[in-house]
Structure formats: C-alpha cells, structure tokens
C-alpha atoms as a PDB file:
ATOM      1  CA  UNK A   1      28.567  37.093 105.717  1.00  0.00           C
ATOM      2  CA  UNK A   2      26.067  38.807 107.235  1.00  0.00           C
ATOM      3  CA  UNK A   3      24.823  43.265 106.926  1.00  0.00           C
ATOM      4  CA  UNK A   4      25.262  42.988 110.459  1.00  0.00           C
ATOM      5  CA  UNK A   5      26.609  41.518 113.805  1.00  0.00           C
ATOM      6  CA  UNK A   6      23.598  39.671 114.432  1.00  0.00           C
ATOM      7  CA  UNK A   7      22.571  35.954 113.433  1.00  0.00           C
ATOM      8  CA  UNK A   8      18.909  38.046 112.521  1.00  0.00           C
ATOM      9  CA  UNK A   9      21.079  40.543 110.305  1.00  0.00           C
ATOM     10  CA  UNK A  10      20.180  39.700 106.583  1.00  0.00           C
ATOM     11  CA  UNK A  11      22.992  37.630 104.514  1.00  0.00           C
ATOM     12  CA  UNK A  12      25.053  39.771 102.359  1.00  0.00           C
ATOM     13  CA  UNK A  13      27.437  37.373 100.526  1.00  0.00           C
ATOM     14  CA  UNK A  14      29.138  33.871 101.689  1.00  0.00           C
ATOM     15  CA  UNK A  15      33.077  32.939 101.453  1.00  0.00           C
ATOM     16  CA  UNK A  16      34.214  29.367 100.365  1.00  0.00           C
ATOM     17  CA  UNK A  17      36.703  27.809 102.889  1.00  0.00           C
ATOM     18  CA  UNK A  18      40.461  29.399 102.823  1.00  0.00           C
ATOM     19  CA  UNK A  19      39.092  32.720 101.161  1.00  0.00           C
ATOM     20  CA  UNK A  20      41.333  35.430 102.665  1.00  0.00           C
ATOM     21  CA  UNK A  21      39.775  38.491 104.276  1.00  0.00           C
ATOM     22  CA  UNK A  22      40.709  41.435 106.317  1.00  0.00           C
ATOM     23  CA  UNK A  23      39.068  41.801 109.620  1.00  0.00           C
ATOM     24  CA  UNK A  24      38.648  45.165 110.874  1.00  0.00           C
ATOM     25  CA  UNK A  25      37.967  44.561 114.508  1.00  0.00           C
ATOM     26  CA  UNK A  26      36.025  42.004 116.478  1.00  0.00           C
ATOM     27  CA  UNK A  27      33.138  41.959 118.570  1.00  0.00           C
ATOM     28  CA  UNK A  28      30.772  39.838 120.622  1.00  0.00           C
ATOM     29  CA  UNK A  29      31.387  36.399 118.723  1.00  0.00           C
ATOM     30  CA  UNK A  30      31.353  38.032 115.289  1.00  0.00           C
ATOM     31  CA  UNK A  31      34.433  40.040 113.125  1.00  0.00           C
ATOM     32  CA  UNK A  32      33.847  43.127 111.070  1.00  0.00           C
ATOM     33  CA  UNK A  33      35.716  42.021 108.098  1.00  0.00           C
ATOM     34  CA  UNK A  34      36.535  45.457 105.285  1.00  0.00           C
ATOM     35  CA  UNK A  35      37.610  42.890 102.266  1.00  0.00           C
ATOM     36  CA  UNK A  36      34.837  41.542 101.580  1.00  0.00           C
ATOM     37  CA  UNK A  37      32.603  43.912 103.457  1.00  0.00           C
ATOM     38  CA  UNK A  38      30.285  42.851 106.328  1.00  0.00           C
ATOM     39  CA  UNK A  39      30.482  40.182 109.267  1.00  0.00           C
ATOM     40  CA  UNK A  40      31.085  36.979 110.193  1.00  0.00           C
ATOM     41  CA  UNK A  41      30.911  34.930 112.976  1.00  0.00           C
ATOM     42  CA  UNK A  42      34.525  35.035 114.840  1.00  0.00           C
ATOM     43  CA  UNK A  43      34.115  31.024 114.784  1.00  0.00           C
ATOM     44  CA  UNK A  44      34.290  30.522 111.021  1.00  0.00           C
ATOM     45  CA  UNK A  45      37.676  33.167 110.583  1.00  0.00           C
ATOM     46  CA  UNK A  46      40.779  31.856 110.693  1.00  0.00           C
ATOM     47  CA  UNK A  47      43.440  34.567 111.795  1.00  0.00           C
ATOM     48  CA  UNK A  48      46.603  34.400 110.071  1.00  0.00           C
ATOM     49  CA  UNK A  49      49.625  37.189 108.969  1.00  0.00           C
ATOM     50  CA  UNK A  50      50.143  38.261 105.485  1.00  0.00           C
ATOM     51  CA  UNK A  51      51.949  35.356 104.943  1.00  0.00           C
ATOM     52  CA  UNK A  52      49.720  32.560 105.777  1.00  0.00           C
ATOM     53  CA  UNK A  53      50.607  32.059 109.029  1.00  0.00           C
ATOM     54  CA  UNK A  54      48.363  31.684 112.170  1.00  0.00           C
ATOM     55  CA  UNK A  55      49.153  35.456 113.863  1.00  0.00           C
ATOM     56  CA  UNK A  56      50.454  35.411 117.381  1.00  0.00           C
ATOM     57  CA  UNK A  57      47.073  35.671 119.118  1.00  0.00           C
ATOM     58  CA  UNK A  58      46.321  32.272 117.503  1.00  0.00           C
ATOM     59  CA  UNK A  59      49.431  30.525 117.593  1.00  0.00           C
ATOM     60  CA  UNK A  60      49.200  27.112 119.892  1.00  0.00           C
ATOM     61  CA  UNK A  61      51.892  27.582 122.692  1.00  0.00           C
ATOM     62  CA  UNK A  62      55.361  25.909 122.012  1.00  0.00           C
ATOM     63  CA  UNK A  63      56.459  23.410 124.762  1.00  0.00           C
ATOM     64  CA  UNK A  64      60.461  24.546 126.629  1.00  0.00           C
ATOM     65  CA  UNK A  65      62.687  21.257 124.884  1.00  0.00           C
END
C-alpha cells in the first residue's frame, strides 16, 4: 500500500493475498482503501460483497441456457 496514488508515493504497509479491505473510492488505476488506510493499485484488489462474493461490477456475465 502506498501514502499515495502514485507508484512514486512512499510505501505505507503491504497486504498478503486474500486480506480483506474496504475501498473507499477508486481512481486512475489505484483504490483508496479506509481499512487498512492508504492505496493500492486497482489491479492487485479483488472486489467482492460482504460475503465473499465477486460484487456485481465484477461478476463474469452468465450465458441465456
């Protein structure tokens, strides 16, 4: 995680793989995440629901059967 949206902002902390966080909003290839605080970029975050699941903006589409 970095202070800042920037890959020249210093590190402030890293997350192993599956860690849940909450992002706050996103911007320009990078998510302002508020538990743990600081950024990341958008391409290492995984968006899910409360419950684990990938939310709807990440869902893959379901084919018509």
């Amino acid at each position: 995680m970095r202070e800042r949206p920037s890959l020249d902002a210093p590190v402030v902390g890293k997350c192993k793989a599956g860690t849940a966080v909450t992002i706050d909003q996103r911007r320009s290839g990078f998510v302002h995440l508020t538990s743990p605080q600081g950024c990341a970029s958008a391409e290492f975050v995984k968006a899910t629901t409360a419950s684990g699941q990938p939310s709807s903006a990440t869902r893959a589409p379901q084919a018509n059967t």
